[in-house]
Protein backbone atom coordinates (compact mmCIF):
# COMPACT_ATOMS: atom_id res chain seq x y z
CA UNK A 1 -176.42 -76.51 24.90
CA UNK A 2 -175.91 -79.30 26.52
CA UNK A 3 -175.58 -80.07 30.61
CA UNK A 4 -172.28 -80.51 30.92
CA UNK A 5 -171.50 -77.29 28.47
CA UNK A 6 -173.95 -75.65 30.69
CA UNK A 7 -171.93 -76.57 33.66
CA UNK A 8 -168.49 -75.40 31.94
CA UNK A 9 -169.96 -71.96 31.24
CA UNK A 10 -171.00 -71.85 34.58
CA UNK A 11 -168.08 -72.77 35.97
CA UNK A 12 -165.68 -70.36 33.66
CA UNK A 13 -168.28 -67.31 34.62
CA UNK A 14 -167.72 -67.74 38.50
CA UNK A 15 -163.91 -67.72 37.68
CA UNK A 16 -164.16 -64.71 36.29
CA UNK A 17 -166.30 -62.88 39.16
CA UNK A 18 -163.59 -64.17 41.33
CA UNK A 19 -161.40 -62.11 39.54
CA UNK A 20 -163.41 -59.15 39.65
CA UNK A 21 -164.90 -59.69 43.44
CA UNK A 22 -161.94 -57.95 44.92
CA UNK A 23 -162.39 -54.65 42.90
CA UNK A 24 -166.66 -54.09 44.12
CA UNK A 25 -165.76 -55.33 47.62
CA UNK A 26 -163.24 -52.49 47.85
CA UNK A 27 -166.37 -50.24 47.51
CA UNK A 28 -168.61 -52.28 49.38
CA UNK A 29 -170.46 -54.35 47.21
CA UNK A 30 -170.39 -58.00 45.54
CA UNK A 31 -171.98 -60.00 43.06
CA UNK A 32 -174.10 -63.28 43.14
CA UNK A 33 -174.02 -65.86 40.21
CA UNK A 34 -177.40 -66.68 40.09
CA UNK A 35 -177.69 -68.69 37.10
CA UNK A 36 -176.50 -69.09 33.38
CA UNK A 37 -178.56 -70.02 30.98
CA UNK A 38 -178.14 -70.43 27.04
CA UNK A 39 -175.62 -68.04 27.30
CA UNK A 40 -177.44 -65.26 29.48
CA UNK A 41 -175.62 -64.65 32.93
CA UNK A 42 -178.16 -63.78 35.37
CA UNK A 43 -175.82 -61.36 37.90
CA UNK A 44 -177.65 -60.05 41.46
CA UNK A 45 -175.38 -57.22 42.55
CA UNK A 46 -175.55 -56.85 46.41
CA UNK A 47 -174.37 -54.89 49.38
CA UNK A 48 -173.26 -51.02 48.01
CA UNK A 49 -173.74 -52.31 44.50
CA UNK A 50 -177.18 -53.08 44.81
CA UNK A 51 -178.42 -49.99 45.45
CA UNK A 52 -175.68 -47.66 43.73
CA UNK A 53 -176.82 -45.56 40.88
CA UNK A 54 -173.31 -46.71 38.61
CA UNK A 55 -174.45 -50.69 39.18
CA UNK A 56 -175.86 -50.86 35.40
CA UNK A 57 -172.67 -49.28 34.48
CA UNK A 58 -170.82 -51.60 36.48
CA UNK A 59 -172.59 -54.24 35.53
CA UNK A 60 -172.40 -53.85 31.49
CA UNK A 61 -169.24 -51.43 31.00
CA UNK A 62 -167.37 -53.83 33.69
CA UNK A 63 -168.39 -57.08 34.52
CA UNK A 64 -170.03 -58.26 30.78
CA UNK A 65 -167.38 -57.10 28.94
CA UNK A 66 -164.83 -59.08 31.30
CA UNK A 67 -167.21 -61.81 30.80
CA UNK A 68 -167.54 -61.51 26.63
CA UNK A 69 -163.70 -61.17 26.37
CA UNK A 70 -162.68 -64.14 28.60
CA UNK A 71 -165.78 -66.40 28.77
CA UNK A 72 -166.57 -67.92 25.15
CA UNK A 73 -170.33 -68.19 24.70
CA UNK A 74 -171.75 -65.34 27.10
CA UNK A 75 -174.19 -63.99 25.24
CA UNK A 76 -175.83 -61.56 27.40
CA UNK A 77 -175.48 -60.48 30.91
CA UNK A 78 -178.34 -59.11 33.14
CA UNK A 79 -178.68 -57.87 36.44
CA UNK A 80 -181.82 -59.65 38.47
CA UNK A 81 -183.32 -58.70 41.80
């Protein structure tokens, strides 16, 4: 993929946690784009979300599937520390 693909991606995921933002701040939590690469968003879930027993829920029954229905070329999304 090149750069400027890269960049796109990059660009289309953070629109997309922009959207969703509002809906884990309401509980007290957020989420950090911390990097996308060949298709594999690297999500760091903080404040309530980081330590909340639901976050892998949240993080693969919400937030990916957003992501693989409005984001063309997410791949895979994972949660890192």
């Amino acid at each position: 993929m090149s750069q400027n693909a890269q960049d796109t991606l990059y660009d289309e995921v953070l629109e997309v946690l922009d959207k969703l933002r509002p809906f884990l701040q309401r509980d007290g939590g957020d989420v950090e784009l911390v990097d996308v690469e060949d298709g594999i968003v690297k999500l760091k879930l903080v404040g309530a979300c980081g330590s909340c027993p639901s976050s892998t829920i949240t993080l693969k029954a919400g937030i990916e599937r957003a992501l693989f229905e409005e984001v063309e070329g997410v791949q895979e999304v994972v949660q890192v520390f």
